[in-house]
C-alpha atoms as a PDB file:
ATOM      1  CA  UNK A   1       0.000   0.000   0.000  1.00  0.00           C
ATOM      2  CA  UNK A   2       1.057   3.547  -0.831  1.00  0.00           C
ATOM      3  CA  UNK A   3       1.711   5.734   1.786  1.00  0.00           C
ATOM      4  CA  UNK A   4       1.130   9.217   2.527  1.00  0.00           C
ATOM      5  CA  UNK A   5       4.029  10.044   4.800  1.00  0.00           C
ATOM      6  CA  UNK A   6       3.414  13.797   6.311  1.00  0.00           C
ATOM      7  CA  UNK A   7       7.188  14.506   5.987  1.00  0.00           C
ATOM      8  CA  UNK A   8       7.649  13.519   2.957  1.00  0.00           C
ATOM      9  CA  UNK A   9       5.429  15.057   1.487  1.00  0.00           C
ATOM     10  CA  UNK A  10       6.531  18.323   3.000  1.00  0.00           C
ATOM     11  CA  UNK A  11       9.782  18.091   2.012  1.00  0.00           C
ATOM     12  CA  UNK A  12       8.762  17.113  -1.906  1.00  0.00           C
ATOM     13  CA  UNK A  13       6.140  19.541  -1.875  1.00  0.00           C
ATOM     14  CA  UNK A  14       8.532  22.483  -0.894  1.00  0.00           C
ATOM     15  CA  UNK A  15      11.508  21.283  -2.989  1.00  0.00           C
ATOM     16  CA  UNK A  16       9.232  21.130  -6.078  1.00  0.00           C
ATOM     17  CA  UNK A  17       7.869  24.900  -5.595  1.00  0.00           C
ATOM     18  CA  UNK A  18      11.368  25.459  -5.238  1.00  0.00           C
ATOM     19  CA  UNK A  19      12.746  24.161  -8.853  1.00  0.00           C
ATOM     20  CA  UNK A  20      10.600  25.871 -10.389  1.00  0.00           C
ATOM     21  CA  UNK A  21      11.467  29.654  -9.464  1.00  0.00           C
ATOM     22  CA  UNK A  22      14.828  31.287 -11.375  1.00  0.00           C
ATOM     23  CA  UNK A  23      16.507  33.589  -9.494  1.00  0.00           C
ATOM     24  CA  UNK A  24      15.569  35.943 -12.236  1.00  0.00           C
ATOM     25  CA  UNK A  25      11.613  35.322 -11.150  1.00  0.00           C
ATOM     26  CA  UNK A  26      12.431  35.626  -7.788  1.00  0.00           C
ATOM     27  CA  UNK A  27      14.114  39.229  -8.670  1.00  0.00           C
ATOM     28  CA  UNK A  28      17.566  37.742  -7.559  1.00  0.00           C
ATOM     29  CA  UNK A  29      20.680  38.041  -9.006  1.00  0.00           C
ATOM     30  CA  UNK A  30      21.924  35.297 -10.706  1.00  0.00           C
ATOM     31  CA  UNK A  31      25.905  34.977  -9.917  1.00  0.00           C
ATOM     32  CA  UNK A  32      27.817  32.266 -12.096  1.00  0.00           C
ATOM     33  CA  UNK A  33      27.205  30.302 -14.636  1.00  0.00           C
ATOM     34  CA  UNK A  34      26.550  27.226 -13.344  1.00  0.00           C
ATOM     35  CA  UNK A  35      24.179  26.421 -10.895  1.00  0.00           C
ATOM     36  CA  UNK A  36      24.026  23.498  -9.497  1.00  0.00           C
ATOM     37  CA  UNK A  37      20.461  23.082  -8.581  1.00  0.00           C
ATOM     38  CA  UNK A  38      17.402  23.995 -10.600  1.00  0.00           C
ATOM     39  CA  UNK A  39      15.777  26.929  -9.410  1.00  0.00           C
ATOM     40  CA  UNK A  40      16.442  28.539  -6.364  1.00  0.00           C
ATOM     41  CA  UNK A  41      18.808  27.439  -3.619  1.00  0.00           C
ATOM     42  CA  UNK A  42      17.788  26.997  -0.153  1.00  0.00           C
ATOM     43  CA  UNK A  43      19.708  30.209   1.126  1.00  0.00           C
ATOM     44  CA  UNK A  44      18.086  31.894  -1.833  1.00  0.00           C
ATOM     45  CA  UNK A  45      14.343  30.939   0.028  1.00  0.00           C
ATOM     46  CA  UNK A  46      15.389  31.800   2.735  1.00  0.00           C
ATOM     47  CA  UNK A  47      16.888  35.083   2.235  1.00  0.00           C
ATOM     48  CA  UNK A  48      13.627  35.880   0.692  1.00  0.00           C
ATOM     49  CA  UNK A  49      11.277  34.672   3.180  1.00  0.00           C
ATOM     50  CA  UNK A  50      13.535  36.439   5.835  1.00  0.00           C
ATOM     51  CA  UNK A  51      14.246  33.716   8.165  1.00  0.00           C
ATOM     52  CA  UNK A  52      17.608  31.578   8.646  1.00  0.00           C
ATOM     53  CA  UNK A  53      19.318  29.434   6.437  1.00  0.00           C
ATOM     54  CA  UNK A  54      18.822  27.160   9.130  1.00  0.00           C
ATOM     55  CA  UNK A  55      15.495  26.708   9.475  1.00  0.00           C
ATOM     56  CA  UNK A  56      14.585  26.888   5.734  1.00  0.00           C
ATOM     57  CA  UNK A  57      16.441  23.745   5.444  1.00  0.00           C
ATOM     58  CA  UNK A  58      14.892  22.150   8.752  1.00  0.00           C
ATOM     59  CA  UNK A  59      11.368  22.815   6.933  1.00  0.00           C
ATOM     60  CA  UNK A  60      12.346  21.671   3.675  1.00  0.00           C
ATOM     61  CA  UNK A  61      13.497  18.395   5.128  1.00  0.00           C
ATOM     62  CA  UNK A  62       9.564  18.021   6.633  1.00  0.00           C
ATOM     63  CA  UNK A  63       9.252  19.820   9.777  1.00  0.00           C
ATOM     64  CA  UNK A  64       6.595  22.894   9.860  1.00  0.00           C
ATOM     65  CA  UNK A  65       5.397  21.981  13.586  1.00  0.00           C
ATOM     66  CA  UNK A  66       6.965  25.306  14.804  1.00  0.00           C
ATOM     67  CA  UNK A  67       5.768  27.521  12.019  1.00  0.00           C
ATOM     68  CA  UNK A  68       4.190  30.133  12.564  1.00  0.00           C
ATOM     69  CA  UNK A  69       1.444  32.050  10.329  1.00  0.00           C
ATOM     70  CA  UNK A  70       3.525  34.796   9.346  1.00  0.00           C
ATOM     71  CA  UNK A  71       6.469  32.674   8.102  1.00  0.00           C
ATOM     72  CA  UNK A  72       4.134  30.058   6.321  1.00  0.00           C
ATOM     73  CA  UNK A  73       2.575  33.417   4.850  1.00  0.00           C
ATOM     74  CA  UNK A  74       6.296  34.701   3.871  1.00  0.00           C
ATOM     75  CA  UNK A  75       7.842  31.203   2.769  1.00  0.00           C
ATOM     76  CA  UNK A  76       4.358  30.966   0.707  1.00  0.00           C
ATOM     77  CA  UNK A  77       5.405  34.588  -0.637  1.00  0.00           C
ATOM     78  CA  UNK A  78       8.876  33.586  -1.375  1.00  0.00           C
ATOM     79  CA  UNK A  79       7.921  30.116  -3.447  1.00  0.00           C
ATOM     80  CA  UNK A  80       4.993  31.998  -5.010  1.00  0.00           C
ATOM     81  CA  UNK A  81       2.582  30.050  -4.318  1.00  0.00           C
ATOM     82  CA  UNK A  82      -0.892  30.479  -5.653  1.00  0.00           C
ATOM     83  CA  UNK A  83      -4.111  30.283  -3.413  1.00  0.00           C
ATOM     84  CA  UNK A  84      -4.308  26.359  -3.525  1.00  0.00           C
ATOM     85  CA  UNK A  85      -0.650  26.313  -2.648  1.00  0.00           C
ATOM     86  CA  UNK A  86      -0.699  28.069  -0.232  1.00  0.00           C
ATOM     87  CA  UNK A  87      -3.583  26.242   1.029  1.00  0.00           C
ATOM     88  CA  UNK A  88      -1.988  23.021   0.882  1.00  0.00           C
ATOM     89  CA  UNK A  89       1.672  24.680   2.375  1.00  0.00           C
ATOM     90  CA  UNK A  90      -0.824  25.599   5.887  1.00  0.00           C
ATOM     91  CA  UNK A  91      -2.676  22.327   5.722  1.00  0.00           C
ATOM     92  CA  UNK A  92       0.710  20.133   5.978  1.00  0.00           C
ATOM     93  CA  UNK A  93       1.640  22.493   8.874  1.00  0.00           C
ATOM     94  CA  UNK A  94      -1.797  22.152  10.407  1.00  0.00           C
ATOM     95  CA  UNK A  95      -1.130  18.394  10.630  1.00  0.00           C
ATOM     96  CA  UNK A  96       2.805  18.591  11.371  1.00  0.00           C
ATOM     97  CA  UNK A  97       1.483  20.798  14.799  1.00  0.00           C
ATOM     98  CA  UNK A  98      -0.452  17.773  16.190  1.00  0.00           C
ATOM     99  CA  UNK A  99       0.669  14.637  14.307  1.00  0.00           C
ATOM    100  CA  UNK A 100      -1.273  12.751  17.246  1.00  0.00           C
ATOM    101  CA  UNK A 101      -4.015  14.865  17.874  1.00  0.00           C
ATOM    102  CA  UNK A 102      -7.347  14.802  16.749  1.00  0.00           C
ATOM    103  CA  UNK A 103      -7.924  14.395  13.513  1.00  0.00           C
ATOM    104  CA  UNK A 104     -10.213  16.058  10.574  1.00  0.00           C
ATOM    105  CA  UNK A 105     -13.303  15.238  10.885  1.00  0.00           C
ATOM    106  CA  UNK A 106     -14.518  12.590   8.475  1.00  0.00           C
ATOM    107  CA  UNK A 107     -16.783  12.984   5.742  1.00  0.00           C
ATOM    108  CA  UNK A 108     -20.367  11.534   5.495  1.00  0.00           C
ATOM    109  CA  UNK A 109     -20.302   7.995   3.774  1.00  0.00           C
ATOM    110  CA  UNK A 110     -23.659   8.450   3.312  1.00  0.00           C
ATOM    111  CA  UNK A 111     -25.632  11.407   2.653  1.00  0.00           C
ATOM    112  CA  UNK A 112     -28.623  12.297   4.878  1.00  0.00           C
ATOM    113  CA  UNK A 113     -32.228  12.226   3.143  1.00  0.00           C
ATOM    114  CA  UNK A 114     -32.981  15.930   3.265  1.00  0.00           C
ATOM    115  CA  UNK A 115     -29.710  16.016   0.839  1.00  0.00           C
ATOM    116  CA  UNK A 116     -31.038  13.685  -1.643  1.00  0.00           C
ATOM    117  CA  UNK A 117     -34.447  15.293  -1.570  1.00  0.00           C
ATOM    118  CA  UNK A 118     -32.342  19.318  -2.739  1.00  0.00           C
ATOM    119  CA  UNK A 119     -30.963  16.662  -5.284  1.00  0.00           C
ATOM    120  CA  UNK A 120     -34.143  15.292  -6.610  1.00  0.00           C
ATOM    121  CA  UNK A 121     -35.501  19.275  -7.072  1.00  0.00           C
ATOM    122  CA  UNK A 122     -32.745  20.161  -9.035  1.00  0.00           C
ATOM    123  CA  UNK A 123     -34.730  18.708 -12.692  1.00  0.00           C
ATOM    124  CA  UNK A 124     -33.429  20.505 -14.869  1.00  0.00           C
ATOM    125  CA  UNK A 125     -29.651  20.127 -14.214  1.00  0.00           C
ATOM    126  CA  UNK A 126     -27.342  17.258 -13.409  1.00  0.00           C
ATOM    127  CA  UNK A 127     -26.386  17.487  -9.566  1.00  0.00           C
ATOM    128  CA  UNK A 128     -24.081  15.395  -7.478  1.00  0.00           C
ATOM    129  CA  UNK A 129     -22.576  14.909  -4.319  1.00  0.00           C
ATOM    130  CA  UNK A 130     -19.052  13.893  -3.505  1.00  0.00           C
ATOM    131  CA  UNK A 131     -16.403  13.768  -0.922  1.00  0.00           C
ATOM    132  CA  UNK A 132     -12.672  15.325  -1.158  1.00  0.00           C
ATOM    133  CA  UNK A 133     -11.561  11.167  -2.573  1.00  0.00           C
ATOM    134  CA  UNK A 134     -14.191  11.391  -5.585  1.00  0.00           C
ATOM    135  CA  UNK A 135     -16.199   9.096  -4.404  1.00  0.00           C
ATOM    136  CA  UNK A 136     -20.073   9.789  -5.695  1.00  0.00           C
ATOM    137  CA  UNK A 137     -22.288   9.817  -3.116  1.00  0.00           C
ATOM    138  CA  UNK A 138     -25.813  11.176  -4.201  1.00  0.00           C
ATOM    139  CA  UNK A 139     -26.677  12.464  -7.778  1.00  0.00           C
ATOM    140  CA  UNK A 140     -30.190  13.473  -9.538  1.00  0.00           C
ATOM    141  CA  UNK A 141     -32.139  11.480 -11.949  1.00  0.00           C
ATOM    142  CA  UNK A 142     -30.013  13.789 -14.771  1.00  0.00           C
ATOM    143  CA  UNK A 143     -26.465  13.131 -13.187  1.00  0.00           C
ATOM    144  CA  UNK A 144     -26.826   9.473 -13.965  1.00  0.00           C
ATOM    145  CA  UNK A 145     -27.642   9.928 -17.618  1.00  0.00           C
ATOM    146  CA  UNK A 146     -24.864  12.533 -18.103  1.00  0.00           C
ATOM    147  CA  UNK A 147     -22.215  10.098 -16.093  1.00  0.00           C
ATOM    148  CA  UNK A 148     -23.997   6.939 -17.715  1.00  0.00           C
ATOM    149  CA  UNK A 149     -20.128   5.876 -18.842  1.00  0.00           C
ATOM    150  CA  UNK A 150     -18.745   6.063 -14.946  1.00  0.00           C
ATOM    151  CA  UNK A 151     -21.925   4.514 -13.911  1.00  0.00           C
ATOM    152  CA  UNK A 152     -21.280   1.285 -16.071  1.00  0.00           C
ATOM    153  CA  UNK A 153     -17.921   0.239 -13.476  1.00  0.00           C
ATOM    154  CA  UNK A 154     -20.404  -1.690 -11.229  1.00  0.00           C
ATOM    155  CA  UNK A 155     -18.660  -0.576  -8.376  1.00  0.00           C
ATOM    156  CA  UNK A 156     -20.110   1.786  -5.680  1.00  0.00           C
ATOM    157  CA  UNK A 157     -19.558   4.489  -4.893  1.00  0.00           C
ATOM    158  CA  UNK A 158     -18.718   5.732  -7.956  1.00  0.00           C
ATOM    159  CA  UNK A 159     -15.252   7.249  -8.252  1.00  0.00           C
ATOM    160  CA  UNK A 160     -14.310   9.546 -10.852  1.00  0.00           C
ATOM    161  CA  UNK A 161     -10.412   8.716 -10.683  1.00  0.00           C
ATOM    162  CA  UNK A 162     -10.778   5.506 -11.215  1.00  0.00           C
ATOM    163  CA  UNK A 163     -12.522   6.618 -14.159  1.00  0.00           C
ATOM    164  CA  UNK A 164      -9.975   8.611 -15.000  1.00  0.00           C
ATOM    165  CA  UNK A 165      -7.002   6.897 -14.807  1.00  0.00           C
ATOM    166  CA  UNK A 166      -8.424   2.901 -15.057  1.00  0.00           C
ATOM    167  CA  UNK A 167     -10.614   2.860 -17.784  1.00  0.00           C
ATOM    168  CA  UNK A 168      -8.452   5.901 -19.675  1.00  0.00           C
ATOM    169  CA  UNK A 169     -10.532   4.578 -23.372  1.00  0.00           C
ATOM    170  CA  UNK A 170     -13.729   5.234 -22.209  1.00  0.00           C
ATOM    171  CA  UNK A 171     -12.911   8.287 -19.937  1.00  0.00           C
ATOM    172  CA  UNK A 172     -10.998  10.342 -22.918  1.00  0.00           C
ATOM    173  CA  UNK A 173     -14.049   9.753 -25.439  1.00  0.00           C
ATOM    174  CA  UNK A 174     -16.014  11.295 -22.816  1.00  0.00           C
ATOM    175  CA  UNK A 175     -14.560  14.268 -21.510  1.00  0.00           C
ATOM    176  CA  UNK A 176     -13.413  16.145 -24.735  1.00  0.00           C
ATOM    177  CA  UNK A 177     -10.296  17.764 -22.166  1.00  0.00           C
ATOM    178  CA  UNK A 178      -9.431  14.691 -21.154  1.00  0.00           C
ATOM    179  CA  UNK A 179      -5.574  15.909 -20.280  1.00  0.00           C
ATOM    180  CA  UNK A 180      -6.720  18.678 -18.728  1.00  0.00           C
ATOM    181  CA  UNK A 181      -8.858  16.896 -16.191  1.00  0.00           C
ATOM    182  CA  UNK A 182      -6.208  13.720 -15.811  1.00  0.00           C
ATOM    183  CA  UNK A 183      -4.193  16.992 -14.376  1.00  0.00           C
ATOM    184  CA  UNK A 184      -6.948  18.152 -12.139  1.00  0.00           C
ATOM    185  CA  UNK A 185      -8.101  14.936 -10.501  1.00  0.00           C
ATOM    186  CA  UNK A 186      -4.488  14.305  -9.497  1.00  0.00           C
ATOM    187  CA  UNK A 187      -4.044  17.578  -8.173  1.00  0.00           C
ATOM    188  CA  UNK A 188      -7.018  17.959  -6.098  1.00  0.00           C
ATOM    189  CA  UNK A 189      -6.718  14.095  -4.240  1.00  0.00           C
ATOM    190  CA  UNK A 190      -3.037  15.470  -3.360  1.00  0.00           C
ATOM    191  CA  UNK A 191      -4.975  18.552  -1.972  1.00  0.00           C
ATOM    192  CA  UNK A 192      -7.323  16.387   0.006  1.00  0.00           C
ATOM    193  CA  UNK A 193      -4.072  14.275   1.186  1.00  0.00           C
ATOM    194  CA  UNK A 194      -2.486  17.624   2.556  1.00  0.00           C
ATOM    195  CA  UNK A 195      -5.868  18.125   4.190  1.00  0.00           C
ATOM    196  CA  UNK A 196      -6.092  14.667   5.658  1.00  0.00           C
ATOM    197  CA  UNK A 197      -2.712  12.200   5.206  1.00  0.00           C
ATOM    198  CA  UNK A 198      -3.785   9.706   7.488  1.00  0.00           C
ATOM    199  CA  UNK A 199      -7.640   9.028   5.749  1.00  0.00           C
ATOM    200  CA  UNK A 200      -7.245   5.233   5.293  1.00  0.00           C
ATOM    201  CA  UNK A 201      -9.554   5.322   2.465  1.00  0.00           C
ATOM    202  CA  UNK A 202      -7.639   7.961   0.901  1.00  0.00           C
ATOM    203  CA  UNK A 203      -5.007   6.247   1.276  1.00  0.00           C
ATOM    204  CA  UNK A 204      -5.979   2.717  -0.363  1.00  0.00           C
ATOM    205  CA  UNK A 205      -7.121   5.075  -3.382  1.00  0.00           C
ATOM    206  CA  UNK A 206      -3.876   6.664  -4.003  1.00  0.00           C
ATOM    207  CA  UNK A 207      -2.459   3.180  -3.941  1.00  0.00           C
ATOM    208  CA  UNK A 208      -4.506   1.590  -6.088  1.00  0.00           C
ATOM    209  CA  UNK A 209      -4.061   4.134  -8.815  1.00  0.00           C
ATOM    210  CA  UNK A 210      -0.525   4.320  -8.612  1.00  0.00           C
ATOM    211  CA  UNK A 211      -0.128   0.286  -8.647  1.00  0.00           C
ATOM    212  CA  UNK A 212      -2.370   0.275 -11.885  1.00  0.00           C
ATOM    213  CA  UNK A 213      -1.619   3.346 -13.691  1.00  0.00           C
ATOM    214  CA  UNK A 214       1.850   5.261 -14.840  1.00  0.00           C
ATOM    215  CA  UNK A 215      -0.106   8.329 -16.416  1.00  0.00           C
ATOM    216  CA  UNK A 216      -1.249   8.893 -12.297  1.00  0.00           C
ATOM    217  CA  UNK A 217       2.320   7.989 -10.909  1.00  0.00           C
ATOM    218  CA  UNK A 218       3.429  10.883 -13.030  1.00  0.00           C
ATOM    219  CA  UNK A 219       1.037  13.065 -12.566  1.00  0.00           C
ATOM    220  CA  UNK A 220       1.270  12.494  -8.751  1.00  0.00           C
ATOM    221  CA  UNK A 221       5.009  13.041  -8.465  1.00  0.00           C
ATOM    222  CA  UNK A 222       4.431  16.542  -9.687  1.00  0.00           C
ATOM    223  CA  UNK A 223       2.954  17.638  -6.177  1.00  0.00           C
ATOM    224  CA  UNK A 224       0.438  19.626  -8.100  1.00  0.00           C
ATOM    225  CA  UNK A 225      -2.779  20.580  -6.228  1.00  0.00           C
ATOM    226  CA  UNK A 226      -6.013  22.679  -6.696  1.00  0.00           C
ATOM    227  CA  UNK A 227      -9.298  23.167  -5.700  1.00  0.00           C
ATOM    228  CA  UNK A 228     -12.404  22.523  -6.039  1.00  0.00           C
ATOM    229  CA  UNK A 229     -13.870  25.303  -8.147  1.00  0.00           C
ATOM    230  CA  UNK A 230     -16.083  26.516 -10.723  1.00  0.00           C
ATOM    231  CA  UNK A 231     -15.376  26.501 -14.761  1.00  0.00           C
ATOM    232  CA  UNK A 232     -16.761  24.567 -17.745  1.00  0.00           C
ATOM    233  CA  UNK A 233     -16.130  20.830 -18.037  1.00  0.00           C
ATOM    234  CA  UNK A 234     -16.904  19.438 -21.903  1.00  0.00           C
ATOM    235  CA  UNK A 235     -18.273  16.081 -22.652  1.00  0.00           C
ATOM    236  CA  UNK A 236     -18.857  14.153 -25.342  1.00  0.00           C
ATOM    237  CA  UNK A 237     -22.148  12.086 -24.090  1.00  0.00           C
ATOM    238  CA  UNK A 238     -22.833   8.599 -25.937  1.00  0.00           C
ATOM    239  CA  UNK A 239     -26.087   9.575 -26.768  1.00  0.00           C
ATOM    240  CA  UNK A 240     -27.038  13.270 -27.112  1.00  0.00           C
ATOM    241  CA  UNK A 241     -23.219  14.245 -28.366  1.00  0.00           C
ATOM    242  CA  UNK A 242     -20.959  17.007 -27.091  1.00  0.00           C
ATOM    243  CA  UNK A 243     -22.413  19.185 -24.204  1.00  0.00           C
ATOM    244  CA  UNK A 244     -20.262  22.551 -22.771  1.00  0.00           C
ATOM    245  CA  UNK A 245     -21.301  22.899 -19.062  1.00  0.00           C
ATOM    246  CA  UNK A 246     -20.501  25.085 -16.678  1.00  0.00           C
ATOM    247  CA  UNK A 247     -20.053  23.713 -13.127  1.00  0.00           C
ATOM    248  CA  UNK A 248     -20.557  25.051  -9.847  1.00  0.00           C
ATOM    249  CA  UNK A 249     -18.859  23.088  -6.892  1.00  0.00           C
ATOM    250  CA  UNK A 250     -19.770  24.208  -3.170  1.00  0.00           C
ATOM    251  CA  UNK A 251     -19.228  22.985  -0.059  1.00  0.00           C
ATOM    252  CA  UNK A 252     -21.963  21.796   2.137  1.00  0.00           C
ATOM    253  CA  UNK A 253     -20.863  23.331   5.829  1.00  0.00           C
ATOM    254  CA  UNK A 254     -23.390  21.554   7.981  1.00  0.00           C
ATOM    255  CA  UNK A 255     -21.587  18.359   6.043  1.00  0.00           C
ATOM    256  CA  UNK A 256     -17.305  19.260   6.286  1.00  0.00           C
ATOM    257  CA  UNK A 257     -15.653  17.542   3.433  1.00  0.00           C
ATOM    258  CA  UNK A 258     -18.498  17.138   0.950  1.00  0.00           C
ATOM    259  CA  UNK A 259     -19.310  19.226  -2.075  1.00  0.00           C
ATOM    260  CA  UNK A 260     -22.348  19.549  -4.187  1.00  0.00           C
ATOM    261  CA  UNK A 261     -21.774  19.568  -7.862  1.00  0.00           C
ATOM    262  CA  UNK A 262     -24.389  21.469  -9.948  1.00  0.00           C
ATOM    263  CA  UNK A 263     -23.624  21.216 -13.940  1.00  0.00           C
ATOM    264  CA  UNK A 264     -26.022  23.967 -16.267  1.00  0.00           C
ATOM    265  CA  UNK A 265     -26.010  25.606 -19.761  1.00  0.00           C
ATOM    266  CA  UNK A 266     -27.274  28.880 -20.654  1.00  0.00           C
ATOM    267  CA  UNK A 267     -30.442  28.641 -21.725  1.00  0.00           C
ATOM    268  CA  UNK A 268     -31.049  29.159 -25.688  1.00  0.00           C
ATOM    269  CA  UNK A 269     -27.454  27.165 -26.059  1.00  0.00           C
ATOM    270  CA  UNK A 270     -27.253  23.758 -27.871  1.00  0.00           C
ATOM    271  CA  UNK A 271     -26.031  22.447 -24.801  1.00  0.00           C
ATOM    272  CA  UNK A 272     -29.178  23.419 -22.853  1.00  0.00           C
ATOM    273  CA  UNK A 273     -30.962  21.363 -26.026  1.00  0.00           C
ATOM    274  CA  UNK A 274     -28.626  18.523 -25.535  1.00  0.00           C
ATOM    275  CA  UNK A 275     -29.826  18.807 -21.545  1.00  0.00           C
ATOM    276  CA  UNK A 276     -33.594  18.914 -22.689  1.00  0.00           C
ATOM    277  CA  UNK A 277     -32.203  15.881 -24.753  1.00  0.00           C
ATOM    278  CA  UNK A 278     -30.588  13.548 -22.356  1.00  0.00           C
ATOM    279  CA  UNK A 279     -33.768  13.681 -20.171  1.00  0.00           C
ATOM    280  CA  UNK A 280     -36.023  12.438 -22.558  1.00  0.00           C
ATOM    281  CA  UNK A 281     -33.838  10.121 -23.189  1.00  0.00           C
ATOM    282  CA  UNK A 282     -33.025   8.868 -19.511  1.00  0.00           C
ATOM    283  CA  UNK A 283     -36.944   8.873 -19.177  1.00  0.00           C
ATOM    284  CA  UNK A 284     -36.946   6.553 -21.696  1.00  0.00           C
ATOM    285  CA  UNK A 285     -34.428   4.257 -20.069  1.00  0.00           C
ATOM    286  CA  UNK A 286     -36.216   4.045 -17.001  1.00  0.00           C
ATOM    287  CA  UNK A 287     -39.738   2.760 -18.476  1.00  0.00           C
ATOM    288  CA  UNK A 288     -39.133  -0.023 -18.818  1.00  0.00           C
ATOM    289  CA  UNK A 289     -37.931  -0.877 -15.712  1.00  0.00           C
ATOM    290  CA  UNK A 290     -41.263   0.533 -14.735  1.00  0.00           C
ATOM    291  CA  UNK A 291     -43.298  -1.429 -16.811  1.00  0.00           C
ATOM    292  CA  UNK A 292     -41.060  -4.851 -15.804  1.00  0.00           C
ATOM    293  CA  UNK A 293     -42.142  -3.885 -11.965  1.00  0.00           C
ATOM    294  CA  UNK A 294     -45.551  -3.257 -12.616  1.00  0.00           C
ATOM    295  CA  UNK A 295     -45.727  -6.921 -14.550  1.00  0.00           C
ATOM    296  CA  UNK A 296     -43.642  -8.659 -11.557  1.00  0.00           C
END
């Protein structure tokens, strides 16, 4: 099983900001030809976050227990980290300050009734709910038609990385940015490891797709992450052809570590038609299961 070793991944998260920051970028001066590291040095971070050679390289090597807000905000100034960064940068220092204290609360495996119901109102627009692993937990009568390909992996939940990365023929005829979203998924389960490295679950998922898949081993060793956000996500659906969405993603605060998913199309748009579309169409699918109950 893989892993998810808190200093580790400290010390390849912060070495990986690192290479990737000239001294030129930084606004350094660049003395010598050859360099034997790529991107910055360590004395060069820690010049620029203002705190001692010393500790820079104590941090690097995994230990942010005695970091304090201000120089997590300046070392996350220094490596230029953007907002999910930096995000991830406090949540590895969150866990290094009580590596055996309680731990993040863990996200419903279930969701409650009252959840499904919000689900079931949203008709005219495919709506999900999943946890910070991509597991599916809930989705509306239009969700499963517009997922239909996930939904045929008889497993349950439903997880979109497996998706993703183990059935990678039927995932890239679906999403039309398929290597745009290979990056994503990868990025935002090494967010939710930051978050939580000792989620078993979590855990057994990272392991699993790295055991079975070199496109996630790679895209794992970057130490990307990102969050869960809004934007457009394009699919190309079996049946009603290619629909542009944009998606919404919030997160449900009376239920920490879930997020509902709402996917919509301006209305006039062909993709709004193709919605219109794919629930006449999953209507149709479900009849006769009607019918079949009704006879048995």
């Amino acid at each position: 099983m893989v892993m998810i070793e808190l200093r580790t991944e400290i010390k390849e998260f912060l070495s990986s900001r690192r290479a990737r920051i000239t001294p030129e970028r930084a606004g350094l001066s660049a003395y010598g030809g050859n360099r034997r590291v790529k991107g910055l040095r360590r004395e060069e971070v820690a010049l620029l976050a203002g705190v001692s050679v010393d500790y820079y390289v104590r941090m690097e090597r995994g230990s942010l227990a005695g970091a304090s807000d201000g120089v997590l905000d300046a070392l996350a100034s220094a490596l230029q980290l953007d907002e999910a960064e930096r995000g991830h940068l406090f949540h590895l220092a969150r866990q290094s300050r009580a590596p055996d204290g309680p731990r993040r609360r863990r996200p419903a495996v279930t969701v409650r009734p009252a959840l499904q119901q919000v689900l079931d109102a949203i008709t005219d627009a495919p709506a999900w709910i999943c946890n910070g692993r991509y597991d599916v937990l809930a989705m509306n009568h239009l969700a499963r038609a517009l997922y239909s390909p996930m939904l045929a992996d008889p497993r349950r939940p439903a997880n979109t990385a497996r998706f993703v990365y183990l059935d990678p023929e039927a995932a890239k005829a679906f999403f039309v940015d398929y290597d745009r979203i290979v990056r994503d998924v990868a990025a935002k389960l090494r967010m939710e490891a930051g978050r939580d490295p000792h989620d078993e679950k979590l855990i057994a998922l990272v392991g699993e797709l790295a055991t079975s898949s070199e496109l996630f081993r790679q895209r794992w060793a970057s130490q990307d992450v990102r969050l869960h956000r809004s934007g457009r996500k394009r699919v190309h659906h079996p049946v009603v052809g290619q629909l542009d969405l944009d998606v919404e993603s919030m997160e449900l605060p009376a239920e920490p570590g879930l997020l509902l998913t709402v996917y919509t199309a301006p209305a006039g748009t062909a993709t709004a038609d193709g919605l219109t579309l794919l629930a006449s169409w999953a209507a149709s699918q479900e009849k006769p299961a009607t019918e079949t109950q009704a006879l048995s």
